[in-house]
Every structure is written in C-alpha cells, then in structure tokens.
PDB file of N, CA and C in Angstrom:
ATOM      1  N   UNK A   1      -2.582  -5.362 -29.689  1.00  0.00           N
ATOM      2  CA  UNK A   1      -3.334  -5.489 -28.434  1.00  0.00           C
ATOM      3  C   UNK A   1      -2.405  -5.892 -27.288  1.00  0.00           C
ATOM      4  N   UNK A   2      -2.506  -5.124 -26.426  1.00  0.00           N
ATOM      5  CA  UNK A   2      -2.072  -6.419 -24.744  1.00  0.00           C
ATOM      6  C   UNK A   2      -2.465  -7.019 -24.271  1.00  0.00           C
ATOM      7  N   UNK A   3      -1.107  -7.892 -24.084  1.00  0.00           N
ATOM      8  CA  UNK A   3      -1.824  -9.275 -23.375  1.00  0.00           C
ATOM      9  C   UNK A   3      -2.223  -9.303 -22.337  1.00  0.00           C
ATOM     10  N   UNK A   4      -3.087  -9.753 -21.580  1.00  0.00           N
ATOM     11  CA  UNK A   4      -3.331  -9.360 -20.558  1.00  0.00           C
ATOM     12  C   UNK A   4      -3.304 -10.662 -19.417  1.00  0.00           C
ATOM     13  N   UNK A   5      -2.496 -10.725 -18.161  1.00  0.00           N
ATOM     14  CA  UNK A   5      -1.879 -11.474 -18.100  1.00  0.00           C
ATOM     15  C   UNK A   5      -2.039 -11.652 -16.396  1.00  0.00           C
ATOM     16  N   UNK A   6      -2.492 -12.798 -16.110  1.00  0.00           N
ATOM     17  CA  UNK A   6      -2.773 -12.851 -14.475  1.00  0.00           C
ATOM     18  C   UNK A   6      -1.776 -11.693 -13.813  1.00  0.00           C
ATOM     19  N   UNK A   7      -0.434 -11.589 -14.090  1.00  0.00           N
ATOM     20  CA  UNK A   7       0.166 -10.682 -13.320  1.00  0.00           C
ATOM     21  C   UNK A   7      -0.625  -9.128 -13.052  1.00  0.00           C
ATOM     22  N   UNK A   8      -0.441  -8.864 -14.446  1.00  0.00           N
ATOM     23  CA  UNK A   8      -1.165  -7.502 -14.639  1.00  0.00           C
ATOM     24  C   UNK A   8      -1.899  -6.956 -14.425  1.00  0.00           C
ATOM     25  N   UNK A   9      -2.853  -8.133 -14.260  1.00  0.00           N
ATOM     26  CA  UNK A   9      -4.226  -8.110 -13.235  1.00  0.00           C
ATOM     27  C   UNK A   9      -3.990  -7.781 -12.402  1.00  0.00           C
ATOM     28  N   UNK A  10      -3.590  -8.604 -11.871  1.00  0.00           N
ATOM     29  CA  UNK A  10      -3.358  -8.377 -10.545  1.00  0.00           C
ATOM     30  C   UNK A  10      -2.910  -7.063  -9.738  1.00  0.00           C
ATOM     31  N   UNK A  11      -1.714  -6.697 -10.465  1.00  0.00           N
ATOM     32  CA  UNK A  11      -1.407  -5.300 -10.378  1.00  0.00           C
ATOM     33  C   UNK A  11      -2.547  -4.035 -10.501  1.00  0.00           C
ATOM     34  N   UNK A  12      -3.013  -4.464 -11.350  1.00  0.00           N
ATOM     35  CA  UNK A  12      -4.208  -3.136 -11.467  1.00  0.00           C
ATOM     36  C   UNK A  12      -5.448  -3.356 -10.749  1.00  0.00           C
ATOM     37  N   UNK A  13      -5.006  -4.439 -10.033  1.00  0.00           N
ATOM     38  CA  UNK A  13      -6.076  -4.605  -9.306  1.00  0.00           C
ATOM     39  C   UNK A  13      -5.482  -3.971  -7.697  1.00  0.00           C
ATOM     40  N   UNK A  14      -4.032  -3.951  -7.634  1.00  0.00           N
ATOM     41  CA  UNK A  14      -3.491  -3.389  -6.553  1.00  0.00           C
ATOM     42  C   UNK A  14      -3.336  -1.899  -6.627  1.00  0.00           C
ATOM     43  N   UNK A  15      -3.495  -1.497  -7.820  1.00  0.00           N
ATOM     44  CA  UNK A  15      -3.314   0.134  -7.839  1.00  0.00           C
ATOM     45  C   UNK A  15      -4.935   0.787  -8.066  1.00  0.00           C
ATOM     46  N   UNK A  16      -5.877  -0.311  -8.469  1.00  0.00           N
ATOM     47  CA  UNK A  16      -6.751   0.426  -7.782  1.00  0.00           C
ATOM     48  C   UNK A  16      -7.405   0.611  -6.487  1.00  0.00           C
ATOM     49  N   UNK A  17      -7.275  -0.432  -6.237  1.00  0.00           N
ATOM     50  CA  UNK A  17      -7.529  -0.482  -4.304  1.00  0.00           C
ATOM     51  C   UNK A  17      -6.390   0.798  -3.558  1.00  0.00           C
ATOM     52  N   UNK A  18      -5.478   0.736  -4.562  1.00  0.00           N
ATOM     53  CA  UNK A  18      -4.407   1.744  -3.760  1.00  0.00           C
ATOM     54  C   UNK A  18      -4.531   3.269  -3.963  1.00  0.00           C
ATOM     55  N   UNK A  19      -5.342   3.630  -4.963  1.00  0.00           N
ATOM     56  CA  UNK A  19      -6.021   4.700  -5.678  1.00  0.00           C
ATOM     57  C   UNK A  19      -7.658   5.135  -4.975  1.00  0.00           C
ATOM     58  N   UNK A  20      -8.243   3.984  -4.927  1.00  0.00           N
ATOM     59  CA  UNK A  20      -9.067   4.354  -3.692  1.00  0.00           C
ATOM     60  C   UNK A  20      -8.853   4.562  -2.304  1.00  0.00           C
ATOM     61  N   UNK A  21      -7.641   3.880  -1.895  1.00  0.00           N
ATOM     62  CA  UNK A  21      -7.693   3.961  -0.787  1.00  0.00           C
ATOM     63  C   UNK A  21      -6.900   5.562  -0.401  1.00  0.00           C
ATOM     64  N   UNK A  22      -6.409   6.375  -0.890  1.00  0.00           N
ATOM     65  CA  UNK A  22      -5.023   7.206  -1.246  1.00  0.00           C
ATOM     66  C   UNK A  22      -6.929   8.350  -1.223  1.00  0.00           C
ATOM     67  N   UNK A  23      -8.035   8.216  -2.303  1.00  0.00           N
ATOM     68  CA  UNK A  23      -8.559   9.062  -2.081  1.00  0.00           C
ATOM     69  C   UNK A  23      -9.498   8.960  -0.837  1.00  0.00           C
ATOM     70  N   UNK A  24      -9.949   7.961  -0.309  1.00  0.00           N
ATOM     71  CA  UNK A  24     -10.618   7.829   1.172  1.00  0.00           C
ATOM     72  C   UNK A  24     -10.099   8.654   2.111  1.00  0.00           C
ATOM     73  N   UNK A  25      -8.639   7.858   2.125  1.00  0.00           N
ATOM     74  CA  UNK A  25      -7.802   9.377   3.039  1.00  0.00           C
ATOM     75  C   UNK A  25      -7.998  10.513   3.211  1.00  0.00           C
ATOM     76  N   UNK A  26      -7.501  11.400   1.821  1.00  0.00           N
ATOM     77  CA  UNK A  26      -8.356  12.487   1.469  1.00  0.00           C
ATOM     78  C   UNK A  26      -9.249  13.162   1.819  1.00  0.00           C
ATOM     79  N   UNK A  27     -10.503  12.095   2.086  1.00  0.00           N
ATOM     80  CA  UNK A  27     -11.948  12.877   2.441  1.00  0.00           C
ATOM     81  C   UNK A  27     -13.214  12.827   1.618  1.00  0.00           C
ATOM     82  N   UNK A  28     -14.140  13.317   2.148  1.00  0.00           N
ATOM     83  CA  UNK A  28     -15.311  13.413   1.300  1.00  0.00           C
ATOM     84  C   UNK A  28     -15.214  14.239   0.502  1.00  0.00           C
ATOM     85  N   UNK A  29     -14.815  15.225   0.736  1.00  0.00           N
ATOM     86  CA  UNK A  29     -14.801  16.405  -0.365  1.00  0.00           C
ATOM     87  C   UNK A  29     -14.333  16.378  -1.509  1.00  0.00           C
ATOM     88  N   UNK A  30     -13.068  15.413  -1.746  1.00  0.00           N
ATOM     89  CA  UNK A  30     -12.183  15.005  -2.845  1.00  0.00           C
ATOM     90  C   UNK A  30     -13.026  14.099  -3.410  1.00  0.00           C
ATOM     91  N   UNK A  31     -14.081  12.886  -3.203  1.00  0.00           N
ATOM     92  CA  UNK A  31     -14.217  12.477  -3.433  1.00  0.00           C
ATOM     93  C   UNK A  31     -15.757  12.813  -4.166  1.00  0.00           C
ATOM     94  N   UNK A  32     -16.078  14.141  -3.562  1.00  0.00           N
ATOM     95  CA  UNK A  32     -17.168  14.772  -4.250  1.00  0.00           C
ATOM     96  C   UNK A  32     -16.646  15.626  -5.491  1.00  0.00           C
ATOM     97  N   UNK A  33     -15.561  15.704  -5.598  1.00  0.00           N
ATOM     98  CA  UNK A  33     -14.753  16.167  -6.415  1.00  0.00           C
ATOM     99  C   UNK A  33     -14.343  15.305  -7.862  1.00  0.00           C
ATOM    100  N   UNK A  34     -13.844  13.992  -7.116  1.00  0.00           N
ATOM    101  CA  UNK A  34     -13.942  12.741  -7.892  1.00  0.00           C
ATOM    102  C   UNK A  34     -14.587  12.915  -9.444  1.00  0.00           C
ATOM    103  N   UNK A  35     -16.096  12.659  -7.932  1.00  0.00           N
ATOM    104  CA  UNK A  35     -17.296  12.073  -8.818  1.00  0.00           C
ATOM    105  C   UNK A  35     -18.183  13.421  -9.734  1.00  0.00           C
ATOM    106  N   UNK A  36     -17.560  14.450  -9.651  1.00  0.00           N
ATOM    107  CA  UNK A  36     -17.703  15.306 -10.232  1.00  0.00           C
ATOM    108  C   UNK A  36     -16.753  15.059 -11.919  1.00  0.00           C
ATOM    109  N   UNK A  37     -15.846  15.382 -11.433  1.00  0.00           N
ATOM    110  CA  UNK A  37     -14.596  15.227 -12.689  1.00  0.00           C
ATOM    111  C   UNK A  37     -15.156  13.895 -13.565  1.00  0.00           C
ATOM    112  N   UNK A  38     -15.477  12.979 -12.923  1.00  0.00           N
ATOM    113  CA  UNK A  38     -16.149  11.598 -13.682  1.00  0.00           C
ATOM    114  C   UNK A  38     -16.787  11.856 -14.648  1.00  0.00           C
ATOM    115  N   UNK A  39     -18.112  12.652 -14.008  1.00  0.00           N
ATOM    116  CA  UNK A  39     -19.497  12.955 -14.627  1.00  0.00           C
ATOM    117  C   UNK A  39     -19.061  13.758 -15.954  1.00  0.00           C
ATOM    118  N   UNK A  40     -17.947  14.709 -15.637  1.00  0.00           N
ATOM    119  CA  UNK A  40     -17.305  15.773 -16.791  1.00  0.00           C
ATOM    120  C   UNK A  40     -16.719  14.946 -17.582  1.00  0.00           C
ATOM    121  N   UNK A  41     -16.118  13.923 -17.504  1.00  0.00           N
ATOM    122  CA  UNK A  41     -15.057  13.014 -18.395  1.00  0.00           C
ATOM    123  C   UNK A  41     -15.869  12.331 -19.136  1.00  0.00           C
ATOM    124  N   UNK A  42     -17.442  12.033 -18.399  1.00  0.00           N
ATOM    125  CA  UNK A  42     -18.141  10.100 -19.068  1.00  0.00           C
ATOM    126  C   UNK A  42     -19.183  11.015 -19.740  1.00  0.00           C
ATOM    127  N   UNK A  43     -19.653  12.023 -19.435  1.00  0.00           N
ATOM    128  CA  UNK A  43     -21.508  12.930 -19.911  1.00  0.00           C
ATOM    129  C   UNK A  43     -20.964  12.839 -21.674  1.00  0.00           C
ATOM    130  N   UNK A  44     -20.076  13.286 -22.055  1.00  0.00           N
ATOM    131  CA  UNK A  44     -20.138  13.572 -23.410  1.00  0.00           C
ATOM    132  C   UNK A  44     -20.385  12.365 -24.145  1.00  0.00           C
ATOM    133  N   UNK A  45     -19.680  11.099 -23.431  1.00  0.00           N
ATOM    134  CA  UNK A  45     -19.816   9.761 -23.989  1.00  0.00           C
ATOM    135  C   UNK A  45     -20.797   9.102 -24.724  1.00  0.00           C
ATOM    136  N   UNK A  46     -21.886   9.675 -23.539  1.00  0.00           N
ATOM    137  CA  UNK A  46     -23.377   8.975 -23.061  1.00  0.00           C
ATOM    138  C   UNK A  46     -24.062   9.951 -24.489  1.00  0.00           C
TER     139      UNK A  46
END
C-alpha cells in the first residue's frame, strides 16, 4: 500500500485544482466532453 502522506496530499490536491483549472480554460465544450468520457469510464462500474 502507499503511504499517504500530508505532502502528497497536498500535491494531488494541487494537480487537481491544476487539472481543473487547465480544463476551464478550455471551455465548455471540453468539459461536455469531460463529463461524457466520465459517464463512459464509471456506467460499466455502476
């Protein structure tokens, strides 16, 4: 397992704000795109 470690947190807490923010830029469209690709990745899960 990893440890998971205030740093690391932290970090992934900076690359996702930086991952959202990178697709905001982008646009709506990407982001309708996004949440498309999501739905394709998570539906089989469910």
């Amino acid at each position: 397992m990893l440890k998971v470690t205030e740093k690391t947190l932290s970090f992934g807490m900076k690359y996702l704000s930086m991952l959202r923010f990178f697709y905001v830029k982008k646009g709506r469209r990407n982001d309708k795109c996004l949440n498309h690709y999501l739905k394709k990745k998570i539906s089989p899960l469910q």
